[in-house]
N, C-alpha and C. Protein backbone atom coordinates (compact mmCIF):
# COMPACT_ATOMS: atom_id res chain seq x y z
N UNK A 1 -24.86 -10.68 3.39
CA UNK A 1 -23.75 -11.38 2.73
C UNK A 1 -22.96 -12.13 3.79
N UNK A 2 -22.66 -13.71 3.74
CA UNK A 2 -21.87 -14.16 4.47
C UNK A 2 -20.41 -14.58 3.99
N UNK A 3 -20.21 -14.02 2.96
CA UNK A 3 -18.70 -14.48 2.58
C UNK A 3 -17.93 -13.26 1.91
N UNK A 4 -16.40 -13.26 1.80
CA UNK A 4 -15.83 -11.88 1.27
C UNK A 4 -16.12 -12.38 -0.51
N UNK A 5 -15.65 -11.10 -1.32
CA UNK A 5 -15.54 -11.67 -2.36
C UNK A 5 -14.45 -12.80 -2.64
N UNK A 6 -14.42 -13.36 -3.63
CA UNK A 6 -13.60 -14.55 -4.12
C UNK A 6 -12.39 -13.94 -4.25
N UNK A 7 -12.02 -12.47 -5.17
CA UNK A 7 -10.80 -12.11 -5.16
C UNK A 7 -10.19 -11.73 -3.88
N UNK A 8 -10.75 -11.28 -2.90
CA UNK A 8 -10.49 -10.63 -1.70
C UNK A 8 -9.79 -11.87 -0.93
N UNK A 9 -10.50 -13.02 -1.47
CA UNK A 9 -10.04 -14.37 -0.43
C UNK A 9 -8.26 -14.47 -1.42
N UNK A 10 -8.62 -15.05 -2.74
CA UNK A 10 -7.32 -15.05 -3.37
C UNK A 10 -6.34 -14.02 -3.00
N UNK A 11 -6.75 -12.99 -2.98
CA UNK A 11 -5.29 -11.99 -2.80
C UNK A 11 -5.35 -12.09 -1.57
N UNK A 12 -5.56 -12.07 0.15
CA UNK A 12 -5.41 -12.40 1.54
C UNK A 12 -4.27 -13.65 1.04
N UNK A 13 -4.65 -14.94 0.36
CA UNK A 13 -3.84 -15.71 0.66
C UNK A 13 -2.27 -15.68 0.05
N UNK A 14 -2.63 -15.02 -1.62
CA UNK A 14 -1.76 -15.20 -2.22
C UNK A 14 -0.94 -13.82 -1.29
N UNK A 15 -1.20 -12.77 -0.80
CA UNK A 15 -0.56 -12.11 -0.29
C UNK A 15 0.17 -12.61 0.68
N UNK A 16 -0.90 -13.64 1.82
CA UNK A 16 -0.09 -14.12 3.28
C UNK A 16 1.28 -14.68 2.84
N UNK A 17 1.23 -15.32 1.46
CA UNK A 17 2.79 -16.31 0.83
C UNK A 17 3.47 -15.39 0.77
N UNK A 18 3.05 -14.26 0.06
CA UNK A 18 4.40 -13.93 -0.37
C UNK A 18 4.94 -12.71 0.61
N UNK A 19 3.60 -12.18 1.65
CA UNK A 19 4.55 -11.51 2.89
C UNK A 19 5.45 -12.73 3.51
N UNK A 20 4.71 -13.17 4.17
CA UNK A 20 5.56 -14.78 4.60
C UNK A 20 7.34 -14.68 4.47
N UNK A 21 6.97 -15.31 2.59
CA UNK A 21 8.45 -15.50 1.97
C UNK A 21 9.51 -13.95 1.74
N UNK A 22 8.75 -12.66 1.76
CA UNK A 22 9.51 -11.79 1.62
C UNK A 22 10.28 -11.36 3.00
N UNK A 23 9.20 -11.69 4.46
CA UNK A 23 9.85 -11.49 5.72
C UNK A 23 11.16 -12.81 5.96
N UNK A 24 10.61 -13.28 5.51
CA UNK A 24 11.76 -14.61 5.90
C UNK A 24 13.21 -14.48 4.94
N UNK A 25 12.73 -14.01 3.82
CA UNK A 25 13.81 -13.83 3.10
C UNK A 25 14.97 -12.64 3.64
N UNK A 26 14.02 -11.32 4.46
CA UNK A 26 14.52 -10.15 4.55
C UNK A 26 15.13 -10.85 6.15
N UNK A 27 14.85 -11.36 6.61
CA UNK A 27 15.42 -12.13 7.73
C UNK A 27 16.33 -13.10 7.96
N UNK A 28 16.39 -14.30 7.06
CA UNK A 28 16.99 -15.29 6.78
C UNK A 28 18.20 -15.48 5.86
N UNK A 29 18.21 -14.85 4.62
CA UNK A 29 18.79 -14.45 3.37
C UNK A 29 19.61 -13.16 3.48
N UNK A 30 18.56 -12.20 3.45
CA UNK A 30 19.15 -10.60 2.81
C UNK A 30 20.40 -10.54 3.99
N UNK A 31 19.90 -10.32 5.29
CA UNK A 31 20.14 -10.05 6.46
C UNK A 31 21.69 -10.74 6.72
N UNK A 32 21.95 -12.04 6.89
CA UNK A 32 23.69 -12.59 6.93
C UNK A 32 24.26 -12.66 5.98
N UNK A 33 24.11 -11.89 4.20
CA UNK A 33 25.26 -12.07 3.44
C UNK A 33 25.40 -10.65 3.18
N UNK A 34 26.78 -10.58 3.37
CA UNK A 34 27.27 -9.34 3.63
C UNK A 34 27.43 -8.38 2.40
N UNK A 35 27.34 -7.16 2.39
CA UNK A 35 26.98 -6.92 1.47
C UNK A 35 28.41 -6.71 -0.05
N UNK A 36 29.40 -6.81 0.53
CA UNK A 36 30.59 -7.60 -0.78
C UNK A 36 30.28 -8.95 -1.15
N UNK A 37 29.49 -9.42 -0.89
CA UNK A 37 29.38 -11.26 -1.43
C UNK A 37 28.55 -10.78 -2.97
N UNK A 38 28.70 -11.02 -3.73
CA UNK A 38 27.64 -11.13 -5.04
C UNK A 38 26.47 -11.29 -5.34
N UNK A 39 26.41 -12.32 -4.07
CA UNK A 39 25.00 -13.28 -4.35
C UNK A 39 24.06 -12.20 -3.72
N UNK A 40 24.57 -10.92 -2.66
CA UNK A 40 23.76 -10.40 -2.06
C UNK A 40 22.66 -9.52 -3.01
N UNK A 41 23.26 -9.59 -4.37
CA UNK A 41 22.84 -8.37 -5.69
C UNK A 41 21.85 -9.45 -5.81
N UNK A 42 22.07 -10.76 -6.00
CA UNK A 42 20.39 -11.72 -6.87
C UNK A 42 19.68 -11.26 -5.47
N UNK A 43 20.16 -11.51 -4.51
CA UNK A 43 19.08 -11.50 -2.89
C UNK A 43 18.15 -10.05 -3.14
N UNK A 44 19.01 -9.31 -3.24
CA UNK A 44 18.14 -8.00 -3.07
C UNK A 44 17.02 -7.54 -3.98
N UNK A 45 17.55 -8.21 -5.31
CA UNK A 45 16.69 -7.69 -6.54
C UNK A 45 15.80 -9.00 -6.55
N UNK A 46 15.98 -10.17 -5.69
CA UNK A 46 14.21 -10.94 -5.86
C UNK A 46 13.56 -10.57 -4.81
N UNK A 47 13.99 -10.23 -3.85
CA UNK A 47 13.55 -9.44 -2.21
C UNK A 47 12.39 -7.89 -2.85
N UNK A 48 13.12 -6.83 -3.67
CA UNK A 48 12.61 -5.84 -4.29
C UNK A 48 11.84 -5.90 -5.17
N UNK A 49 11.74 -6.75 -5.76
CA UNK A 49 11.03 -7.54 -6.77
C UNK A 49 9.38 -7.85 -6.06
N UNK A 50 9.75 -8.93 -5.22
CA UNK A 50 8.54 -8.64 -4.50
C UNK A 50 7.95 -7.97 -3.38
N UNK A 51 8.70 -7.15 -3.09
CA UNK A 51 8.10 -6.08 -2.49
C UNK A 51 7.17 -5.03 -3.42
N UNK A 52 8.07 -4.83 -4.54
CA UNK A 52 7.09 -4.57 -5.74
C UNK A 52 5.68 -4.82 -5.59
N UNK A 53 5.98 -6.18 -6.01
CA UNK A 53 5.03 -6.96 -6.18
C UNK A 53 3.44 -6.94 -5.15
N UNK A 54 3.92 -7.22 -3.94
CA UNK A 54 3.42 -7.05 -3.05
C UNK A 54 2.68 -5.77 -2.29
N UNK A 55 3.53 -3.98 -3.51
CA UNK A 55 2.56 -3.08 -3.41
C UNK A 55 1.44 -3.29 -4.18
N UNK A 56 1.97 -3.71 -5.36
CA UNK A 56 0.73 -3.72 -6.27
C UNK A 56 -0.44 -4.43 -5.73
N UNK A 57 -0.03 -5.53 -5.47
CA UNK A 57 -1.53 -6.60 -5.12
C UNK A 57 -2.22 -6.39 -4.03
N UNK A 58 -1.17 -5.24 -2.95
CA UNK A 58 -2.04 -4.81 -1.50
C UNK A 58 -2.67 -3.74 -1.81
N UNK A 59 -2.26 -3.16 -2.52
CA UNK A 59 -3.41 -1.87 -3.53
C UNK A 59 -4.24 -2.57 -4.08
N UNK A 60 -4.45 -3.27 -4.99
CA UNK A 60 -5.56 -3.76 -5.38
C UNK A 60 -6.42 -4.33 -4.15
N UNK A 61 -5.72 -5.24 -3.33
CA UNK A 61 -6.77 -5.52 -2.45
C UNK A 61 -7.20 -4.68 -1.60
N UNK A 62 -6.39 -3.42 -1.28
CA UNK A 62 -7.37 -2.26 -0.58
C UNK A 62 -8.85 -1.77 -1.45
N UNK A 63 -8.85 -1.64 -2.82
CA UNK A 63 -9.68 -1.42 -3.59
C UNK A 63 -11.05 -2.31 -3.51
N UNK A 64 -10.28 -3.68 -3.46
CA UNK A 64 -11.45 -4.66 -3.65
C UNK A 64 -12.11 -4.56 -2.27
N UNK A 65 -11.38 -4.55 -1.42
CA UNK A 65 -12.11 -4.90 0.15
C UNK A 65 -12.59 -3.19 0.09
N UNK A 66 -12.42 -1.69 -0.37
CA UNK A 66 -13.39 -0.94 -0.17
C UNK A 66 -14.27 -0.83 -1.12
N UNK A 67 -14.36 -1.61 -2.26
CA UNK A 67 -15.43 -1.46 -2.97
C UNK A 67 -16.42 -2.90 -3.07
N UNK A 68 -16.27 -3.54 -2.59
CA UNK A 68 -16.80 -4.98 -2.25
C UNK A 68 -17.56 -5.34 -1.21
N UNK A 69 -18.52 -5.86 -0.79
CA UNK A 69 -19.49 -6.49 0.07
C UNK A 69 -18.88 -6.95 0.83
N UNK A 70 -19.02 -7.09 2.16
CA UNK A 70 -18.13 -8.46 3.21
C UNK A 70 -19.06 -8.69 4.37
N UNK A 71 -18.70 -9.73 4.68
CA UNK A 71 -19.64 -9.77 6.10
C UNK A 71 -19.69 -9.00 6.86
N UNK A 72 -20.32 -9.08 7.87
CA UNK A 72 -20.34 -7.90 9.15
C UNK A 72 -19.03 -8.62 9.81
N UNK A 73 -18.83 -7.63 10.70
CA UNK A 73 -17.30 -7.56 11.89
C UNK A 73 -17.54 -8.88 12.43
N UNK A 74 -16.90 -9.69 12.99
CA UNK A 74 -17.15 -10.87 13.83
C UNK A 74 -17.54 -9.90 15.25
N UNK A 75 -18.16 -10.67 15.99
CA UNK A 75 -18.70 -10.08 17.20
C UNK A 75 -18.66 -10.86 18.86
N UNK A 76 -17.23 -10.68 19.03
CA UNK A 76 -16.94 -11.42 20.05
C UNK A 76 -17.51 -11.09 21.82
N UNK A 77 -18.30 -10.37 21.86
CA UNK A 77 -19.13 -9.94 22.87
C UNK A 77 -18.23 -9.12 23.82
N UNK A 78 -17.13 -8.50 23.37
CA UNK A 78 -16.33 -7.58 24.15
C UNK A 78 -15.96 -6.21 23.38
N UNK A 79 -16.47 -5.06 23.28
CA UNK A 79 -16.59 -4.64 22.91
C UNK A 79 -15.17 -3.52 22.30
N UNK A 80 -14.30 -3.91 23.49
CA UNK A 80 -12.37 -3.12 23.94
C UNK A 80 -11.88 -4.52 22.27
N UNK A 81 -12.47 -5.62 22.25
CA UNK A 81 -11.88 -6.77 21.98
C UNK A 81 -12.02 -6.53 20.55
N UNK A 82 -13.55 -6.16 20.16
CA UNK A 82 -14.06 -5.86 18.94
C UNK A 82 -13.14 -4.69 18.11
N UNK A 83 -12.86 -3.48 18.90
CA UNK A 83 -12.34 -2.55 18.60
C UNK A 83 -10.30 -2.92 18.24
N UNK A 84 -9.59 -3.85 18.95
CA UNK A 84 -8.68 -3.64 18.95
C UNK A 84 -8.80 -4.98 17.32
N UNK A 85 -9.67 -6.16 17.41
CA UNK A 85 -9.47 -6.35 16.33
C UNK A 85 -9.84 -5.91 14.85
N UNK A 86 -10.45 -4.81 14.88
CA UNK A 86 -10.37 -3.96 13.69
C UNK A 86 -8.93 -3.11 13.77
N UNK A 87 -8.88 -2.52 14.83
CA UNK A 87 -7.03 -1.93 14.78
C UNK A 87 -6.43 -2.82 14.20
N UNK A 88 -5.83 -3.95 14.96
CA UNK A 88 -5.41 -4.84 14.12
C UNK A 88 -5.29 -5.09 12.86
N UNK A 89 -6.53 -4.90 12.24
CA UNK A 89 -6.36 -5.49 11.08
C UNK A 89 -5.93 -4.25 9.84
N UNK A 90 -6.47 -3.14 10.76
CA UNK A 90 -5.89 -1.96 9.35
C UNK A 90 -4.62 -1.42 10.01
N UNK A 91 -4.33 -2.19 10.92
CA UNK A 91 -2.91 -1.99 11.23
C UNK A 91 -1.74 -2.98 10.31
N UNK A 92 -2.27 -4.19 9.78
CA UNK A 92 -1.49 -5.01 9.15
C UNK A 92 -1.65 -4.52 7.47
N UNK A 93 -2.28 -3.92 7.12
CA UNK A 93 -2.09 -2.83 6.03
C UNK A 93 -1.20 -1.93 6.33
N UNK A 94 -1.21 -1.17 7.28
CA UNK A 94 -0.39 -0.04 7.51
C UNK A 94 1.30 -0.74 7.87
N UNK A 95 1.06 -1.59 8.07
CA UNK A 95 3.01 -2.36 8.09
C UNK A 95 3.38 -2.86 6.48
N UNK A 96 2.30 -3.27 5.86
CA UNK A 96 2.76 -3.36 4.74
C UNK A 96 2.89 -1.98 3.79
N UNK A 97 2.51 -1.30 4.08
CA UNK A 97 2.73 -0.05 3.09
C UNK A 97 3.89 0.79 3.83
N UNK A 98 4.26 0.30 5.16
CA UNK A 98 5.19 1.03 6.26
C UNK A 98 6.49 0.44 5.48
N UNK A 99 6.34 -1.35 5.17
CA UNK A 99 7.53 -2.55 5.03
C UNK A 99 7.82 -1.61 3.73
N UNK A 100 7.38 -1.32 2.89
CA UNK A 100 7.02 -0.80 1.17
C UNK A 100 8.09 0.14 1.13
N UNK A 101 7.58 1.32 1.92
CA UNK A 101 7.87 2.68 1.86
C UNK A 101 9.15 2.74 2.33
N UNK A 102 9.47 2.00 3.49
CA UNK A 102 10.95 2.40 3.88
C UNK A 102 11.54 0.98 3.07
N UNK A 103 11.26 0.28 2.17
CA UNK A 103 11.99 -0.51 1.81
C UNK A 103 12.53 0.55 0.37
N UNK A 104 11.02 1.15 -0.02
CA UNK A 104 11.91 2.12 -1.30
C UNK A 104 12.62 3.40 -0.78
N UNK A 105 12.64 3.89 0.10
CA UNK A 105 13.46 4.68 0.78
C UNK A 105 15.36 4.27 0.58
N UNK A 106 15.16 3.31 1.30
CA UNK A 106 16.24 2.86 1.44
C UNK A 106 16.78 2.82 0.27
N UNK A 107 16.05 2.05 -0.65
CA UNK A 107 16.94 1.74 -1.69
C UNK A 107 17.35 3.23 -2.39
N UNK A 108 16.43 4.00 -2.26
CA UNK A 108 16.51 5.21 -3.35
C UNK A 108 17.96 5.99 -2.64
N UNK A 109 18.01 5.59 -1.14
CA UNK A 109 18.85 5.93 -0.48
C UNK A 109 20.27 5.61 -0.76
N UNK A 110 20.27 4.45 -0.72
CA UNK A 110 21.14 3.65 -1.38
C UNK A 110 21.99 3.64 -2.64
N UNK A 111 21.01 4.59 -3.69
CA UNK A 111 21.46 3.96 -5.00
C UNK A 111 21.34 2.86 -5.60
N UNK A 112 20.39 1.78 -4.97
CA UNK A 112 20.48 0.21 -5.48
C UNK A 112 20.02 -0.16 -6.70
N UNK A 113 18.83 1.14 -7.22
CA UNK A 113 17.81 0.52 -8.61
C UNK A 113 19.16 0.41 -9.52
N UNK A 114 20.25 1.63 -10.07
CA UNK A 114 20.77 1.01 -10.55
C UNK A 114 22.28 0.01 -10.63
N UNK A 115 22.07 -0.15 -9.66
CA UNK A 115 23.10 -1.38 -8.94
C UNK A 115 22.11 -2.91 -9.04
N UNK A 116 21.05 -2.74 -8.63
CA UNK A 116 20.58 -4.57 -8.82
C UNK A 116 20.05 -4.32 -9.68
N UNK A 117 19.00 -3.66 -10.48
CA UNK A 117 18.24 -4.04 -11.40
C UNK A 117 19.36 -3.53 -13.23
N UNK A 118 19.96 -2.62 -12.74
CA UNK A 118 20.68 -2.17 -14.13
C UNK A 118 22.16 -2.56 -14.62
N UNK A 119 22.51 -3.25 -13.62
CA UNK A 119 24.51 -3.68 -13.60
C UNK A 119 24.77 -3.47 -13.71
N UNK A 120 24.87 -2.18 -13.40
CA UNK A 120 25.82 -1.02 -13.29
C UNK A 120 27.28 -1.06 -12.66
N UNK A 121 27.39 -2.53 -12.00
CA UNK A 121 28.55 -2.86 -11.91
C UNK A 121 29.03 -2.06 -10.49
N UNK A 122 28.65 -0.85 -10.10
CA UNK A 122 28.62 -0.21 -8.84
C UNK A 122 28.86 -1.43 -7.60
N UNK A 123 29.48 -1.26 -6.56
CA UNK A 123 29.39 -1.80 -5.39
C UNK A 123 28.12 -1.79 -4.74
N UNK A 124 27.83 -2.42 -3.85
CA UNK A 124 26.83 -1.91 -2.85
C UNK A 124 27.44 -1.29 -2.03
N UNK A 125 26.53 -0.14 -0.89
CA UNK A 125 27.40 0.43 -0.02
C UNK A 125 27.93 -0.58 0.91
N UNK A 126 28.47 -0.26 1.42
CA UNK A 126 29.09 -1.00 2.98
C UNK A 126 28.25 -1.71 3.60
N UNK A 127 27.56 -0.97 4.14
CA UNK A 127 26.13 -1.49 5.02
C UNK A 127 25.18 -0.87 4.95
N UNK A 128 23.99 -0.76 4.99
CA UNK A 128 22.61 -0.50 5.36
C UNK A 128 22.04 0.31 6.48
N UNK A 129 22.94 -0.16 7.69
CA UNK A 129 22.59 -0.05 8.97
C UNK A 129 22.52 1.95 9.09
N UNK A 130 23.04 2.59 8.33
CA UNK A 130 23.22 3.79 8.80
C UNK A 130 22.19 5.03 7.88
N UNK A 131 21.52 3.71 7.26
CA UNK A 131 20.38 4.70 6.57
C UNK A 131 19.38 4.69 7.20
N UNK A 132 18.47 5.86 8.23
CA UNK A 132 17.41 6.02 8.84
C UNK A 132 15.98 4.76 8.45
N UNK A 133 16.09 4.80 6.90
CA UNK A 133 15.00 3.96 6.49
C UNK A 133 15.32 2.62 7.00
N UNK A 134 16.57 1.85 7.34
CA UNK A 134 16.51 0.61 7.57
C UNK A 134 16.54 0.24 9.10
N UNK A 135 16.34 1.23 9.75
CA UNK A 135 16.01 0.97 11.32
C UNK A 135 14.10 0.93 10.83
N UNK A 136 13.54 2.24 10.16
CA UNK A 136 12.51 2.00 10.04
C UNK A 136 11.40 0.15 9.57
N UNK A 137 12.47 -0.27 8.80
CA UNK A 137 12.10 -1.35 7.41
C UNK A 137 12.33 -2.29 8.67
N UNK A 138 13.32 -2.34 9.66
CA UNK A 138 13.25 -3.54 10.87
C UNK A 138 12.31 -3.46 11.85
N UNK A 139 12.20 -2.22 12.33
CA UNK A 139 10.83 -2.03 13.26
C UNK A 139 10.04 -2.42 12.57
N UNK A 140 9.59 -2.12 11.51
CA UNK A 140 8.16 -2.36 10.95
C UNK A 140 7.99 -3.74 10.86
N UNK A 141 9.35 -4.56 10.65
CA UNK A 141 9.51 -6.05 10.05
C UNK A 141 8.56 -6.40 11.52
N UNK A 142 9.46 -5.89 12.84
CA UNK A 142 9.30 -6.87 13.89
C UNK A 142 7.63 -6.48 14.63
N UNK A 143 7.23 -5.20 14.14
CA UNK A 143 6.27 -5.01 14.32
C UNK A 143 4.53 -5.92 13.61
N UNK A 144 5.04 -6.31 12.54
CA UNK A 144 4.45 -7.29 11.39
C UNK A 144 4.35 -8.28 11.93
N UNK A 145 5.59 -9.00 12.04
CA UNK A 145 5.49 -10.43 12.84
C UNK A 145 4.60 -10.34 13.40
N UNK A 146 4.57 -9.75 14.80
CA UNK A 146 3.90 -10.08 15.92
C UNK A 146 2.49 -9.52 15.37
N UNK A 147 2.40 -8.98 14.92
CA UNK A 147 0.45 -8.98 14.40
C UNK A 147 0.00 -9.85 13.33
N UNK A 148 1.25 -10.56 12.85
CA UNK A 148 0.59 -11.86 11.45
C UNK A 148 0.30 -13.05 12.27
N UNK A 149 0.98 -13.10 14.06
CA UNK A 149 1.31 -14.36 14.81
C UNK A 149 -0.11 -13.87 15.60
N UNK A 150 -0.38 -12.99 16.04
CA UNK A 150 -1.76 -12.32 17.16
C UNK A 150 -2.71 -13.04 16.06
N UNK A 151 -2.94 -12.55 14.31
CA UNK A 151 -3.87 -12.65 13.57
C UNK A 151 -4.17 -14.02 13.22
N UNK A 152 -3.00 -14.87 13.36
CA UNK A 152 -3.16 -16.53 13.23
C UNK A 152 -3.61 -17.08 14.46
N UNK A 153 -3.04 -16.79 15.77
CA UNK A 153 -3.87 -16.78 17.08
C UNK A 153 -5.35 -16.67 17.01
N UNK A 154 -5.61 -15.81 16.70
CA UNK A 154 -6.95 -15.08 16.65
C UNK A 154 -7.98 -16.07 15.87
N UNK A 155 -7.38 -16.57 14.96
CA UNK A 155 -8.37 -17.34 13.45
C UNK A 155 -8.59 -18.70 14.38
């Protein structure tokens, strides 16, 4: 077989968008409006939303890529080279289910399901910064980056 399946290709890409837009958002957006501004309640609940989102479809594509045909490994004639890019790559699974887990942490931490999704009218807390899960949810962020930037290098 020289090609992945067709869904395996669709969900890689449709996934790369919407990690993409969810890091940038959790960076760009979530990150400088403080959390008394209002707007921070729409930020969080389309941010959670697809993080959602983004378990579901990385579960499915764990499924498809272990029950599916794919080419053999690329074979770059180094064998340290071969090995670290398979790490790599089930390492960029393991940040997304890392980004996931401490993103629902937090929130459960938080109290947020029913603060953004129910309007409950509740405040948000103060800040974020002092819940264990959101040192985790930034390491993992900055840990992601730099293996989505190695993995675009790499291609």
């Amino acid at each position: 077989m020289s090609r992945y399946h067709p869904a395996l290709v669709t969900l890689h890409w449709l996934l790369a968008l919407m990690i993409f837009v969810a890091l940038a958002m959790g960076t760009f957006a979530l990150d400088p409006i403080p959390n008394d501004d209002p707007a921070k309640i729409d930020a969080l609940r389309s941010h959670m939303t697809a993080g959602a989102a983004i378990l579901v479809l990385m579960l499915v594509r764990l499924v498809v890529r272990l029950r599916t045909d794919h080419p053999p490994k690329a074979d770059i004639g180094n064998p340290m080279l071969n090995r670290l890019a398979s790490w790599a790559h089930w390492s960029m699974y393991l940040m997304v289910f890392g980004m996931v887990g401490s993103g629902i942490a937090m929130s459960a931490m938080a109290g947020l399901p029913p603060i953004v999704f129910g309007g409950s009218g509740d405040p948000l807390p103060a800040n974020f910064e002092d819940l264990p899960p959101r040192a985790a949810h930034g390491i993992f962020a900055t840990i992601f980056m730099l293996l989505i930037a190695a993995h675009i290098a790499a291609a």
